[in-house]
N, C-alpha and C. Protein backbone atom coordinates (compact mmCIF):
# COMPACT_ATOMS: atom_id res chain seq x y z
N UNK A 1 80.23 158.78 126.92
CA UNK A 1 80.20 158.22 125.58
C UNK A 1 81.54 158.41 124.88
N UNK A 2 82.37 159.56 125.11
CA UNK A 2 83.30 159.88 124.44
C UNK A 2 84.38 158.51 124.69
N UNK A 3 84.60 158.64 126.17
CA UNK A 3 85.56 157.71 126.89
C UNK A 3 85.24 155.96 125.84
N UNK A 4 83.87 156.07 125.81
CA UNK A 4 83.96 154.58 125.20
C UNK A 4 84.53 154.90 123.28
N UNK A 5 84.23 155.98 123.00
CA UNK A 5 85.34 155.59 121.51
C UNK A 5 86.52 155.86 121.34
N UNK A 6 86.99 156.43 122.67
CA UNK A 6 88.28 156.74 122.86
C UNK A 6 89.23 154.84 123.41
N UNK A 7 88.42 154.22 124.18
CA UNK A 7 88.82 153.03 124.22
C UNK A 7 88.69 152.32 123.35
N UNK A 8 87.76 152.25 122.13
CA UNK A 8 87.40 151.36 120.61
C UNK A 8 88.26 151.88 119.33
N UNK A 9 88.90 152.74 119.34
CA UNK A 9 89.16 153.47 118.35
C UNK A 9 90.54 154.52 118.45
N UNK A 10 91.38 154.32 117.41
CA UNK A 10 92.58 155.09 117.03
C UNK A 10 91.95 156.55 116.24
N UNK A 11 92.09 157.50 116.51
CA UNK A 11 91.95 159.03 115.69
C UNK A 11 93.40 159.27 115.06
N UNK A 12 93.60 160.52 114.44
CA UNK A 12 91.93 159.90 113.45
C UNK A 12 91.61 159.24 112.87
N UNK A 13 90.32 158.59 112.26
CA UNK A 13 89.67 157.50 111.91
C UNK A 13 89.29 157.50 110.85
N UNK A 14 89.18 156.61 109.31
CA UNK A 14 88.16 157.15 108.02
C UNK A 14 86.63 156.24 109.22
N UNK A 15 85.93 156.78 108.67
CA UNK A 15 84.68 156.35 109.66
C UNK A 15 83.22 156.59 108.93
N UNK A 16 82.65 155.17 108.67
CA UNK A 16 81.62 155.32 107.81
C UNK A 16 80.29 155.36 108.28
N UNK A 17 79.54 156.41 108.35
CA UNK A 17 77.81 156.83 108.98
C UNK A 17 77.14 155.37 108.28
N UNK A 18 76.30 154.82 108.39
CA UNK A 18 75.00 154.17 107.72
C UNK A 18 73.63 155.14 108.37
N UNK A 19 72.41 155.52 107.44
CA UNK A 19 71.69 156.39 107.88
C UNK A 19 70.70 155.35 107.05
N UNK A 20 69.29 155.22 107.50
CA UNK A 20 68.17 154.50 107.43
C UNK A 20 67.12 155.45 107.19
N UNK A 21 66.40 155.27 106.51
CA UNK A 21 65.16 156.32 106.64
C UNK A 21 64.22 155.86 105.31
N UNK A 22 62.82 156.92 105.77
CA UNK A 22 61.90 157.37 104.50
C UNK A 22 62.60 157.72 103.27
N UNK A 23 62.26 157.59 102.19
CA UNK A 23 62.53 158.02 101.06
C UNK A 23 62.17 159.01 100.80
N UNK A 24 62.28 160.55 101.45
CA UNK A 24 61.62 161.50 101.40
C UNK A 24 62.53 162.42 101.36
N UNK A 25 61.96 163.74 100.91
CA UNK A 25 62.57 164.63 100.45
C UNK A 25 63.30 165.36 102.18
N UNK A 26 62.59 165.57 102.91
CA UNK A 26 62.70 165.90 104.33
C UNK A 26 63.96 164.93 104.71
N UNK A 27 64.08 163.56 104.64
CA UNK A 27 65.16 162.93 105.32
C UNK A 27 66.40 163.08 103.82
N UNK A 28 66.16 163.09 103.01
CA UNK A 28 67.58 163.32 102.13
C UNK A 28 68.32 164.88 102.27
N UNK A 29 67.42 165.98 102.61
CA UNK A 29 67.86 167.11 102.44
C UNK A 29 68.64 167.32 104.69
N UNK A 30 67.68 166.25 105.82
CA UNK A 30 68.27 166.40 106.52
C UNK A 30 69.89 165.63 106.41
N UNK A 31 69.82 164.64 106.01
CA UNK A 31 71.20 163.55 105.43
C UNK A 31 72.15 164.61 104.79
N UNK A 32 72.08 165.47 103.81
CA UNK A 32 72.62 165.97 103.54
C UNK A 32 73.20 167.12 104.11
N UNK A 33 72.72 167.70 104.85
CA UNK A 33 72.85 168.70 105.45
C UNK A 33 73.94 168.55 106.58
N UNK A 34 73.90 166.83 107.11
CA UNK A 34 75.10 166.60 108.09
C UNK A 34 76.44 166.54 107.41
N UNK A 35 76.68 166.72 105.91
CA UNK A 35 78.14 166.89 105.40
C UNK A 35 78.25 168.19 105.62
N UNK A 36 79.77 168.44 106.29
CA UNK A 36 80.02 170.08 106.34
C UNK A 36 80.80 169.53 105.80
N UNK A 37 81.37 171.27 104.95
CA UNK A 37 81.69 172.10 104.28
C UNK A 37 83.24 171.68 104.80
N UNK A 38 83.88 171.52 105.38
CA UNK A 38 85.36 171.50 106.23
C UNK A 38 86.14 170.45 105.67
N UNK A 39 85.11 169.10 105.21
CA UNK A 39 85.78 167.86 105.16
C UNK A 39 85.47 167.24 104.38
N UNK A 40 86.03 166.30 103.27
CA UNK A 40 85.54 165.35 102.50
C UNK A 40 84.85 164.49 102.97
N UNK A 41 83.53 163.67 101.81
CA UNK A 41 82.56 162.94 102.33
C UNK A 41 82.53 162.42 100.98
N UNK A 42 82.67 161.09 101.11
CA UNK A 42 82.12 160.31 100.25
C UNK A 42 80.82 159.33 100.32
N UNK A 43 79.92 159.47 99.46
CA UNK A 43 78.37 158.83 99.69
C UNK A 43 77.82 158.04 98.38
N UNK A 44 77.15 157.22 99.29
CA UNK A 44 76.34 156.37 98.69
C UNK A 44 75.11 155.90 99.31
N UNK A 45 74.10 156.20 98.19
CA UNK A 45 72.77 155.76 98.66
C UNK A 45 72.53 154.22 97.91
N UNK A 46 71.25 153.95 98.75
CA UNK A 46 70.36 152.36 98.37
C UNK A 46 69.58 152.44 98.59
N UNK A 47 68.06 152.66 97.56
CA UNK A 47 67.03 152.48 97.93
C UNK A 47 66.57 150.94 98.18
N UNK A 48 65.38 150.76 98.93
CA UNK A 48 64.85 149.39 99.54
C UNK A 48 64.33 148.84 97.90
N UNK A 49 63.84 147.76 98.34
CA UNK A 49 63.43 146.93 96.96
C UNK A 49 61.71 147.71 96.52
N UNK A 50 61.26 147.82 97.49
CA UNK A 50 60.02 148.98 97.45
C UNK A 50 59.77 150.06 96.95
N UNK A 51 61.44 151.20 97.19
CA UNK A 51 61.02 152.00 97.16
C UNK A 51 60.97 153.17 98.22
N UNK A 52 60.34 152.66 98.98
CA UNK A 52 59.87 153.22 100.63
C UNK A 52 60.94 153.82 101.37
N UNK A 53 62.10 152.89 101.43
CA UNK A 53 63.35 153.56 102.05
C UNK A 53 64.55 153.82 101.35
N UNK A 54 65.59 154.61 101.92
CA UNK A 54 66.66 154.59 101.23
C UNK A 54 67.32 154.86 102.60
N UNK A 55 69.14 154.14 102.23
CA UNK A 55 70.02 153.88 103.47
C UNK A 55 71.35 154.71 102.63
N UNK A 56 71.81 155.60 103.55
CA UNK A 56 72.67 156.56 102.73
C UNK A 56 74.03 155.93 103.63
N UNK A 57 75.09 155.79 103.53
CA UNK A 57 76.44 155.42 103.66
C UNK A 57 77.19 156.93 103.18
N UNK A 58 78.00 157.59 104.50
CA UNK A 58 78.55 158.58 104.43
C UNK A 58 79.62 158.49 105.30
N UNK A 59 80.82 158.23 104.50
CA UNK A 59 82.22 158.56 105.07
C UNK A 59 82.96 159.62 104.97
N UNK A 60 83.97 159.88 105.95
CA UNK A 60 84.87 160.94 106.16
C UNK A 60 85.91 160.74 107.36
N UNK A 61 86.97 161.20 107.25
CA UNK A 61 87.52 161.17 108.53
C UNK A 61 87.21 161.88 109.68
N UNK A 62 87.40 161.21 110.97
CA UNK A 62 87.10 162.01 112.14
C UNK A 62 88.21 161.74 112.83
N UNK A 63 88.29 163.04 113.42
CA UNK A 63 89.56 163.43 114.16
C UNK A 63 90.16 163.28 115.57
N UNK A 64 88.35 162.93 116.56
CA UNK A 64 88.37 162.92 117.63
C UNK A 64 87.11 162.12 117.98
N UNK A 65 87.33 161.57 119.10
CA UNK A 65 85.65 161.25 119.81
C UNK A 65 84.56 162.19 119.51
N UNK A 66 84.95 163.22 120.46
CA UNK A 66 84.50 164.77 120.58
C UNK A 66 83.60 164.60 118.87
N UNK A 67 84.08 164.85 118.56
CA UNK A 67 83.49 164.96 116.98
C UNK A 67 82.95 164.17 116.15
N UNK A 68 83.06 162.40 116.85
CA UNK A 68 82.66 161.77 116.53
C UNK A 68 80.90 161.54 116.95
N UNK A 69 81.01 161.98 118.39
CA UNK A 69 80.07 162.17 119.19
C UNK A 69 79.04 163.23 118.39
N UNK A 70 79.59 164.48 117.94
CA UNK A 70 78.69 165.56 117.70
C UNK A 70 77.91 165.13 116.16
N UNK A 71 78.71 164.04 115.86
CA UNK A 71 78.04 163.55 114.56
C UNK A 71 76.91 162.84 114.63
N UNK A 72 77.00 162.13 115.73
CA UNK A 72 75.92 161.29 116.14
C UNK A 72 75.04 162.15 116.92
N UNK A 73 75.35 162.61 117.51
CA UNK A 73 74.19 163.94 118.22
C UNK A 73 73.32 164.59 116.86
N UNK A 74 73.89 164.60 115.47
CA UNK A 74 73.31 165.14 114.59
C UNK A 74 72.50 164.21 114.03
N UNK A 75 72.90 163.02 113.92
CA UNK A 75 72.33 161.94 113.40
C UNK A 75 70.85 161.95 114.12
N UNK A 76 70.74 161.87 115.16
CA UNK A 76 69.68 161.83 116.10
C UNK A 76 68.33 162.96 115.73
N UNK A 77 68.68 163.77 115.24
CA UNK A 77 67.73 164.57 114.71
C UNK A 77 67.20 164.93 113.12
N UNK A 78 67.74 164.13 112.64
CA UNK A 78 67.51 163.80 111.13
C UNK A 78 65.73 163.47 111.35
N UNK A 79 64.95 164.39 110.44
CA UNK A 79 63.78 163.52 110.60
C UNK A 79 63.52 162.30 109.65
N UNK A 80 62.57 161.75 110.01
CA UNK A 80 61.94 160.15 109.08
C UNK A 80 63.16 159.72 109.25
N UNK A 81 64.19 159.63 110.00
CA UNK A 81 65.11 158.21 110.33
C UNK A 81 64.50 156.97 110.61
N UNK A 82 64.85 156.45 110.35
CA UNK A 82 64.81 154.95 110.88
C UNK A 82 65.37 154.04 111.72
N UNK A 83 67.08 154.27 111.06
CA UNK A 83 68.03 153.42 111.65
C UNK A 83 69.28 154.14 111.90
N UNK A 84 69.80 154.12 112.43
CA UNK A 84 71.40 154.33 111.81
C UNK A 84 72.51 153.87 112.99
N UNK A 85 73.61 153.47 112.37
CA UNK A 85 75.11 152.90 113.11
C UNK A 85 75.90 154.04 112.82
């Protein structure tokens, strides 16, 4: 996986998360929890026209694949996800 963002992509990168989910307290506090402390993050949420969901947009720079990767490894365990790029 690394090898393929190492061929798509110049590091470091500003590089923007999209995160999908429940509107729940459980998926905003896991969303949040993937900003560390190390690096600036700029965010923005959107709830659905319902209600039901909200899609959080979280940028920051990344420095490496490697790290780009471990972000998405985190992403993956967010509960009540839905979606995310």
């Amino acid at each position: 996986m690394a090898g393929n963002f190492d061929d798509l992509m110049e590091f470091p990168s500003i590089y923007t998360f999209k995160i999908i989910g429940k509107d729940t307290d459980i998926f905003r506090k896991d969303v949040n929890s993937l900003k560390t402390d190390d690096r600036n993050w700029e965010q923005s949420e959107r709830k659905s026209r319902n209600s039901k969901y909200v899609s959080f947009s979280l940028t920051t720079v990344v420095e490496n694949s490697d790290e780009l990767k471990l972000f998405y490894e985190s992403i993956s365990k967010v509960r009540d996800i839905h979606f995310y790029v």
